[in-house]
Protein backbone atom coordinates (compact mmCIF):
# COMPACT_ATOMS: atom_id res chain seq x y z
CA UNK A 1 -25.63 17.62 38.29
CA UNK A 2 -22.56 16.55 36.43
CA UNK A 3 -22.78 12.80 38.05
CA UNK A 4 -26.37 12.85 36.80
CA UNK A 5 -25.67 13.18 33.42
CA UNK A 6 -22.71 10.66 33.78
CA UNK A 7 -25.18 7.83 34.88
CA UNK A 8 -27.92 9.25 32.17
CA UNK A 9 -24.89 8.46 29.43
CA UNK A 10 -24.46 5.15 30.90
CA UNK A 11 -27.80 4.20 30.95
CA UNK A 12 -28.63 5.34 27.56
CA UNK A 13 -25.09 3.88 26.40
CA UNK A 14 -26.00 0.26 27.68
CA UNK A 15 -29.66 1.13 26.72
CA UNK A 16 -28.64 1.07 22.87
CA UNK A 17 -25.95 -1.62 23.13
CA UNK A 18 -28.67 -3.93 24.14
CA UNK A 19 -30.87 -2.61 21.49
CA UNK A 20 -28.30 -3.40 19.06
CA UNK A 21 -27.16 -7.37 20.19
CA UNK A 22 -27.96 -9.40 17.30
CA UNK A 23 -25.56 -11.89 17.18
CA UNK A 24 -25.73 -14.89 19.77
CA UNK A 25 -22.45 -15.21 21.71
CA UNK A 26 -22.23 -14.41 25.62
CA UNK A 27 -19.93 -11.60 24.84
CA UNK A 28 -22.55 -9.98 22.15
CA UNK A 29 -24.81 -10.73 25.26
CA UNK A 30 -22.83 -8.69 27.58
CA UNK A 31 -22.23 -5.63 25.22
CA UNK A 32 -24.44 -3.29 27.50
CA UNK A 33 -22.01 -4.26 30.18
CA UNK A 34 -19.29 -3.30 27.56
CA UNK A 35 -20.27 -0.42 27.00
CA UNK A 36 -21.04 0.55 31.37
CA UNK A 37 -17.32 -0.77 31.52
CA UNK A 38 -16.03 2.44 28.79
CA UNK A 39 -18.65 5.01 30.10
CA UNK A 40 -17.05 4.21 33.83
CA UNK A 41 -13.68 5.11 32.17
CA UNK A 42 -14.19 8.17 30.71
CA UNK A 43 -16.04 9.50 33.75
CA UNK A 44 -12.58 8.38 36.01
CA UNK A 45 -10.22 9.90 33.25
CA UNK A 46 -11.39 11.75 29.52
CA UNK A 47 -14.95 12.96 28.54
CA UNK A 48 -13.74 11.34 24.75
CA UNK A 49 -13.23 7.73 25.97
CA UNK A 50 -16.96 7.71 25.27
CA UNK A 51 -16.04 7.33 21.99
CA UNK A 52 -15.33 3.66 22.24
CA UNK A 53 -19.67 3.31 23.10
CA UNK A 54 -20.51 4.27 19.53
CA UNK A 55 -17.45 2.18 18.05
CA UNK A 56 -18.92 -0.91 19.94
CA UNK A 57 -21.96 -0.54 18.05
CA UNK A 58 -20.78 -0.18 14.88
CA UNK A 59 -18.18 -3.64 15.54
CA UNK A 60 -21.69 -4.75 16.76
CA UNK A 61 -23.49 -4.45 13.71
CA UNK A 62 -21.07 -3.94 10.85
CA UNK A 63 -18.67 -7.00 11.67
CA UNK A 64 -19.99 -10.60 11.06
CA UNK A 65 -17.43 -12.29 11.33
CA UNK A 66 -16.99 -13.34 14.66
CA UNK A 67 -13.61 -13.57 15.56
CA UNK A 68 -12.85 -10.46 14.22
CA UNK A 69 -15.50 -8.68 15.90
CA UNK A 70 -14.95 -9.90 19.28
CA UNK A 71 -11.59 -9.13 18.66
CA UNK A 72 -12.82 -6.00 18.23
CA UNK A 73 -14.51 -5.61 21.54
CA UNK A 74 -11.33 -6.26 23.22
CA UNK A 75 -9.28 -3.80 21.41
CA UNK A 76 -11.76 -1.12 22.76
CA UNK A 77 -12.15 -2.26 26.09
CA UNK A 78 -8.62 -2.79 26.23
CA UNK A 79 -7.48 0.91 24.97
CA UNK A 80 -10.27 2.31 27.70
CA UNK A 81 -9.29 0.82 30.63
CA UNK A 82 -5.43 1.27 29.68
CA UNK A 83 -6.54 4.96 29.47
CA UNK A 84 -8.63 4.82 33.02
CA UNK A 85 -5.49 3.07 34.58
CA UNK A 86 -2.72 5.37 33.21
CA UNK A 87 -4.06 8.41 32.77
CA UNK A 88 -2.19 11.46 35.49
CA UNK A 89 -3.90 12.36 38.17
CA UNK A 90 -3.84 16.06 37.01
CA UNK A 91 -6.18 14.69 34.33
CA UNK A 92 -8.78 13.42 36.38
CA UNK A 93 -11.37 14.92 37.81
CA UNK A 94 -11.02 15.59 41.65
CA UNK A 95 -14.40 13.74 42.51
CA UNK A 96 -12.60 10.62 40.90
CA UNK A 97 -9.01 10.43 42.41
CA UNK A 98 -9.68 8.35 45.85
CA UNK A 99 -12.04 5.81 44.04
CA UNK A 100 -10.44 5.24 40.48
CA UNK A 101 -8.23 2.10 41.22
CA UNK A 102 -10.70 0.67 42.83
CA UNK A 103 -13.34 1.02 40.21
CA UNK A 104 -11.10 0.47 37.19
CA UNK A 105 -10.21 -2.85 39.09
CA UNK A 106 -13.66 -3.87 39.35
CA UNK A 107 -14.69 -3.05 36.12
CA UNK A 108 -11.42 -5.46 34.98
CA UNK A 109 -12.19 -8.43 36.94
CA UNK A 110 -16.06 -8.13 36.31
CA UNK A 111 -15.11 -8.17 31.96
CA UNK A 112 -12.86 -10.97 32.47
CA UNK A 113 -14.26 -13.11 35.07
CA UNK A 114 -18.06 -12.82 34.78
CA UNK A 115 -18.66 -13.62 30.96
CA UNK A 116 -20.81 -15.53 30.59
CA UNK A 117 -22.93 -15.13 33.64
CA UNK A 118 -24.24 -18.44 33.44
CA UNK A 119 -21.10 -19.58 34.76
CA UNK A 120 -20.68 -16.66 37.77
CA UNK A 121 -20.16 -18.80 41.24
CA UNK A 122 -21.59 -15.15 42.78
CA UNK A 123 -19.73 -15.64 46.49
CA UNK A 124 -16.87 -16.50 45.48
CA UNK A 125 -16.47 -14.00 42.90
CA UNK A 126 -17.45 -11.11 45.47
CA UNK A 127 -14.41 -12.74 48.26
CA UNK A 128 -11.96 -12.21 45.23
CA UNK A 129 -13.38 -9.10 44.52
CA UNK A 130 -12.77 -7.23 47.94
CA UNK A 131 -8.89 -8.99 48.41
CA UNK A 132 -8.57 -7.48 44.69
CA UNK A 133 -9.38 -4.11 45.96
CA UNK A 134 -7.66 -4.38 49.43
CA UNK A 135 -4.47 -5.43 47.59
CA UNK A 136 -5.01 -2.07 45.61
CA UNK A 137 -5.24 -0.27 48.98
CA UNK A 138 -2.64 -1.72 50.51
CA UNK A 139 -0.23 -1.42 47.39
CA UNK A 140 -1.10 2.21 47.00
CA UNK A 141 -4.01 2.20 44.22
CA UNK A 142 -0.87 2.58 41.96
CA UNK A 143 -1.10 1.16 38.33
CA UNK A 144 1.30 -1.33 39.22
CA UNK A 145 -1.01 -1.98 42.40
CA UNK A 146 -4.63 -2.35 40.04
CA UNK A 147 -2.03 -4.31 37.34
CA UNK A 148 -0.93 -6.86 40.41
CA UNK A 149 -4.68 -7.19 41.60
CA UNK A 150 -6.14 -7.80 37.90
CA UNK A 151 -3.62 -10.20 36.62
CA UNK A 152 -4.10 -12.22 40.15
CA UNK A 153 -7.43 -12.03 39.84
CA UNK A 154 -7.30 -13.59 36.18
CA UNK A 155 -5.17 -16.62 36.87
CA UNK A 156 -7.05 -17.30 39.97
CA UNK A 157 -8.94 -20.89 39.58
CA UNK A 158 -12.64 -20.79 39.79
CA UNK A 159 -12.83 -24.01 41.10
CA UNK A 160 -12.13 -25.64 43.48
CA UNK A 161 -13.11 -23.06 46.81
CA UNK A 162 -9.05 -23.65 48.53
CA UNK A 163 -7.96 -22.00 44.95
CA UNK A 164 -8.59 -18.56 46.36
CA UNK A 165 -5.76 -18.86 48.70
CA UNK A 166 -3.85 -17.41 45.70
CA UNK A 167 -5.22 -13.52 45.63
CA UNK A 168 -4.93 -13.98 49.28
CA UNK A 169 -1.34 -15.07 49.75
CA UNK A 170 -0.61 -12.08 46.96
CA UNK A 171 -2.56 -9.48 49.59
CA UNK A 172 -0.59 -10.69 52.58
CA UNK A 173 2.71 -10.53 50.88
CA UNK A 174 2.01 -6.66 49.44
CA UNK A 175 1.07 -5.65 52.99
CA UNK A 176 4.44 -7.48 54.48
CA UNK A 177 6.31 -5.54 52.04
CA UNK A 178 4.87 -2.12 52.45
CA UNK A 179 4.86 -3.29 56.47
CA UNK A 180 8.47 -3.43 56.42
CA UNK A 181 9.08 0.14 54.16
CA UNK A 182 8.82 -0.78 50.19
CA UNK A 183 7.85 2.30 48.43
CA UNK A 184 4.36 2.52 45.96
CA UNK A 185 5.48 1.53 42.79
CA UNK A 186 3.90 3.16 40.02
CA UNK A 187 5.60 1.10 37.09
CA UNK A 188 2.94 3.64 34.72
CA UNK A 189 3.73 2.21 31.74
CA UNK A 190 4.42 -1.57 32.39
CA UNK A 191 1.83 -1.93 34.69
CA UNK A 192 -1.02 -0.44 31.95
CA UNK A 193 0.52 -2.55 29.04
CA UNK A 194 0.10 -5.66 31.22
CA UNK A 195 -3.81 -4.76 31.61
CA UNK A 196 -3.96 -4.06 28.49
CA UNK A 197 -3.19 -7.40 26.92
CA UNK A 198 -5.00 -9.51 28.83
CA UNK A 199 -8.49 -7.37 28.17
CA UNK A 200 -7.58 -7.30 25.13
CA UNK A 201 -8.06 -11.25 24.93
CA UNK A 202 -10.92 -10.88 27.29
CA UNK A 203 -13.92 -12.77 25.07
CA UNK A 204 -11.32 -15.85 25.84
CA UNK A 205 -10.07 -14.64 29.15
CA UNK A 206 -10.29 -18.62 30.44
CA UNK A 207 -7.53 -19.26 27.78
CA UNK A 208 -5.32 -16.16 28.67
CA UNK A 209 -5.59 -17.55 32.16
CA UNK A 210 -5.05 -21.17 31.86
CA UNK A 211 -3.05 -21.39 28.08
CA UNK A 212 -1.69 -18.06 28.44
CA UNK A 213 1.25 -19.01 25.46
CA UNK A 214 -1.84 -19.99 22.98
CA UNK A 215 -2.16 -16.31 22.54
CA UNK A 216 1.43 -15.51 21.94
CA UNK A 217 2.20 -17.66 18.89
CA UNK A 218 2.43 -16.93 15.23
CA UNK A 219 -1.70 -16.95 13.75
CA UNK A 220 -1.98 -19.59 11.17
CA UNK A 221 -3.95 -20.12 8.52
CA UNK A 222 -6.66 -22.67 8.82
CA UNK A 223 -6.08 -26.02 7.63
CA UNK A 224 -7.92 -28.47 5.70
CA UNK A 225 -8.51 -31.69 8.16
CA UNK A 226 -9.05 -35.67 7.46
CA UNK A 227 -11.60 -36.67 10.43
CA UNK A 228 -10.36 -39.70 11.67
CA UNK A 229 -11.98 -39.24 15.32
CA UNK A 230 -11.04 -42.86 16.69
CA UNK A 231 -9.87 -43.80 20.25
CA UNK A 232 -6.71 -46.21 20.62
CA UNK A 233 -7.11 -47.91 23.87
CA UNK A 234 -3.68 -48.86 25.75
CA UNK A 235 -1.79 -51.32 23.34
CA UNK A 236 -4.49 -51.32 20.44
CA UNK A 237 -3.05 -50.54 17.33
CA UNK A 238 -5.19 -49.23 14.11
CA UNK A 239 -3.20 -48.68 9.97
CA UNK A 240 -4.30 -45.44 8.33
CA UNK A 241 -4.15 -44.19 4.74
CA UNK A 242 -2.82 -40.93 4.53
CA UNK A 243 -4.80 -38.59 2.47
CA UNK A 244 -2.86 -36.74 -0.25
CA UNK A 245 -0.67 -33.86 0.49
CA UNK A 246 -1.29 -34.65 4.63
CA UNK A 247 2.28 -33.57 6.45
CA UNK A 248 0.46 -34.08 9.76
CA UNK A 249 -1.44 -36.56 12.21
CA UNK A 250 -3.82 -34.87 14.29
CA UNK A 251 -3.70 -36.41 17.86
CA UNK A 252 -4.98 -35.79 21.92
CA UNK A 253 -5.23 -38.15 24.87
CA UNK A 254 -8.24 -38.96 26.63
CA UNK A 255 -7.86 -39.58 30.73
CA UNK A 256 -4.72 -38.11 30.35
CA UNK A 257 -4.61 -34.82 32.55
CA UNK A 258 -2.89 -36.31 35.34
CA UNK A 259 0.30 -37.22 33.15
CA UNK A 260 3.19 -34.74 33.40
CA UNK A 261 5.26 -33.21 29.82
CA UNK A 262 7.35 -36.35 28.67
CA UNK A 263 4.69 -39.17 28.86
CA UNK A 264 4.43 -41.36 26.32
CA UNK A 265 0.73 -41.96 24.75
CA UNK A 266 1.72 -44.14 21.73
CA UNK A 267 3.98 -44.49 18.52
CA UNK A 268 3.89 -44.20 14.67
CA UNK A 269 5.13 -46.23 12.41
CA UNK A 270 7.13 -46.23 9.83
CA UNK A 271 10.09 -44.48 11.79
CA UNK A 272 8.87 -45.45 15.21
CA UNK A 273 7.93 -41.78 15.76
CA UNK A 274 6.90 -41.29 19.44
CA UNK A 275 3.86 -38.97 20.83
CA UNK A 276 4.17 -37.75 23.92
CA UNK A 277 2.35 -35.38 26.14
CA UNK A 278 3.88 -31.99 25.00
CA UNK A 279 3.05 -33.01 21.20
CA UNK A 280 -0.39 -33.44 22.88
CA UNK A 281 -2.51 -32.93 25.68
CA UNK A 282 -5.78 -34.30 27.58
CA UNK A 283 -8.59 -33.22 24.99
CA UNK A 284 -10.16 -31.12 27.91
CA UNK A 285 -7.51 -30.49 30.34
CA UNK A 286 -8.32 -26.71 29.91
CA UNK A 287 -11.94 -26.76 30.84
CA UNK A 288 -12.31 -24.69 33.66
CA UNK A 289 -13.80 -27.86 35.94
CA UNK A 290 -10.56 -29.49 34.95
CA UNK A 291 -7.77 -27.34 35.10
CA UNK A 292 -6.29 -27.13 38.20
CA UNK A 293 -6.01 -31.02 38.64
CA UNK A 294 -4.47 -31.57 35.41
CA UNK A 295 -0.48 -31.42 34.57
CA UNK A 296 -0.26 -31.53 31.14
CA UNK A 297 1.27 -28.46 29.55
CA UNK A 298 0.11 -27.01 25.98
CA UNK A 299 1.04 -28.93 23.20
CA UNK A 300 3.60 -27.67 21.28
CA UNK A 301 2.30 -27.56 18.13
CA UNK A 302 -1.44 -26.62 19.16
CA UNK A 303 -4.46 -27.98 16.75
CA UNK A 304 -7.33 -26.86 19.19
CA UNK A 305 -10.04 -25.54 18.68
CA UNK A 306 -11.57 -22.29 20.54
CA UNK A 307 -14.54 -23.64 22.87
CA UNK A 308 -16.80 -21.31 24.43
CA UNK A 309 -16.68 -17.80 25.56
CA UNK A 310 -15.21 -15.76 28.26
CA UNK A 311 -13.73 -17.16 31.30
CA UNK A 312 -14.83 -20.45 30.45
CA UNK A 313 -13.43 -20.60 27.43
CA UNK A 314 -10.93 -23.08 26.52
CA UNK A 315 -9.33 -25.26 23.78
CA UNK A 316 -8.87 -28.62 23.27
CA UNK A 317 -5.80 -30.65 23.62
CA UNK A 318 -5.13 -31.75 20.05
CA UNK A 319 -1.82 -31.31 18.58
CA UNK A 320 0.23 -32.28 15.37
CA UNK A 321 2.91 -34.56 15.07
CA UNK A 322 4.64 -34.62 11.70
CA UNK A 323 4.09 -37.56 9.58
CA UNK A 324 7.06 -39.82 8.55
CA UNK A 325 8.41 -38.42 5.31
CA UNK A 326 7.01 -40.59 1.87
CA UNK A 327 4.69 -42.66 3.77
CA UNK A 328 1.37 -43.49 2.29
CA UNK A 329 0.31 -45.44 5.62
CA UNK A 330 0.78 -45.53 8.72
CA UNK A 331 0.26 -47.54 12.05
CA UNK A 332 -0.95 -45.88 15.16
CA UNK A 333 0.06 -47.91 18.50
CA UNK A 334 -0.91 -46.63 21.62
CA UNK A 335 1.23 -47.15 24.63
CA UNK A 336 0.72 -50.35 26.66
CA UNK A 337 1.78 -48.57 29.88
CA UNK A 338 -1.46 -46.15 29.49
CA UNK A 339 -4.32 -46.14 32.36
CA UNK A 340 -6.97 -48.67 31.81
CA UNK A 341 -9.47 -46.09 30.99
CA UNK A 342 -6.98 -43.51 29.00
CA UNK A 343 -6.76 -43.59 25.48
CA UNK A 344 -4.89 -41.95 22.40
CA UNK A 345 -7.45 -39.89 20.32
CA UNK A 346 -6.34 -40.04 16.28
CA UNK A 347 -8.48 -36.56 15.75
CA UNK A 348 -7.33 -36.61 11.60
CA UNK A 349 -4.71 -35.56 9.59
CA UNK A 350 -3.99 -31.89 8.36
């Protein structure tokens, strides 16, 4: 009877979430999922974790600005599935103890790998499901063990297929270890703050997993930007005015992705101020098509924008480069020694 009216709150909890989407973004979409994910947890550790159901509606309706309120989302998702991870077992109910690593590892991957659905390659996703949970199992469906499977899970590619050697190589190294004695860690604490940051990033989940030091740098506040948007092929060379009270060109590289940190893409002049990869990157070496072929790291001093939602979000490879000191123009030479059909992208000036 009491499992019953679990799966009547859930159902009535997702019922109303979807009632309540108004806004248009894949994780607004996915709210009745959301709020599955918290009803899940407070069945495998508190009755009051349902709490977070109602507080997703209000961020729902109440917030309308968006990065704030998906923010939002991940604060609560985050807090209940810290909660389901490291709560004691003398907390949960009996029913729940053999099956709650499992299930708080499912609900995980499922928040931060299947927004947006559109995107879901279904197989796949179920193979790295199942060595998720039978790295669980064979750790010891510790927190440490569900922390190990989750963050795996996370930075594991998409694309291509031979990617998901990864979670597998991580399942055949816990069982060697527990093979040859190693004890269950339980690393409580550690283990549920780890889990805890990366849902809390979920709605860009693609960028924790791909640009994971985006989310670790000091916010800024947004800047006003020139649009320049022109491509320099290899060699060409184009003068710009700098717009008043500018400190900063705006650059990327286009067919760049293959080029390692240290590169050169081009120059500036006055001061003969080099741009390499580092100051920027491939404009879409993050996409999640593109990632695991490309070698450029995040720019230094990142200028791009959020694209997309979920685990296909990414950002774009502009960065800044400070402007010579005084100078009212500038020239913009891309490097001869570029490919063919690369370019340096002059995105504006900030």
């Amino acid at each position: 009877m009491e499992n019953l009216r679990w799966i009547a709150a859930a159902a009535l909890s997702a019922y109303a979430c979807q009632l309540a989407v108004h806004h248009t973004t894949p994780i607004d979409a996915a709210l009745p999922l959301l709020a599955l994910a918290v009803t899940l947890c407070a069945w495998l550790s508190y009755p009051a974790v349902m709490t977070g159901v109602p507080l997703l509606l209000l961020a729902e309706i109440a917030i309308p600005d968006e990065p704030l309120r998906l923010l939002t989302f991940g604060t609560i998702i985050a807090a209940a599935i810290a909660i389901a991870i490291g709560a004691p077992a003398a907390s949960r109910p009996e029913r729940t103890l053999p099956v709650s690593p499992f299930l708080v590892t499912i609900a995980a991957i499922l928040i931060l790998r299947w927004i947006p659905l559109r995107d879901v390659l279904v197989v796949r996703e179920l193979f790295l499901l199942a060595i998720s949970c039978a790295t669980v199992a064979v750790l010891g469906r510790t927190p440490f063990a569900v922390a190990v499977a989750v963050i795996t899970a996370l930075v594991t590619p998409a694309l291509p297929m031979r990617t998901h050697v990864v979670p597998v190589i991580v399942f055949a190294i816990a069982a060697l270890a527990r093979f040859v004695g190693l004890p269950r860690l339980q690393l409580a604490w550690p283990s549920t703050i780890a889990v805890a940051f990366v849902m809390l990033f979920f709605p860009w989940s693609g960028i924790v997993a791909r640009a994971f030091p985006y989310f670790l740098r000091e916010a800024r506040e947004p800047k006003q930007r020139t649009v320049v948007a022109q491509a320099l092929a290899p060699n060409r060379s184009e003068v710009y005015e700098v717009p008043h009270g500018a400190t900063q060109l705006v650059v990327s590289g286009a067919n760049v992705a293959h080029l390692r940190r240290g590169a050169l893409l081009g120059r500036i002049q006055p001061g003969n101020i080099p741009v390499r990869i580092g100051d920027a990157a491939d404009w879409g070496y993050l996409r999640r098509e593109a990632w695991y072929r490309a070698r450029n790291p995040l720019p230094r001093d990142s200028a791009g924008k959020i694209r997309d939602y979920g685990y296909s979000a990414w950002v774009d490879g502009a960065g800044r480069v400070p402007l010579p000191r005084g100078a009212r123009t500038i020239r913009v030479t891309a490097d001869a020694k570029l490919p063919a059909d690369a370019s340096l992208q002059v995105e504006g000036f900030e």
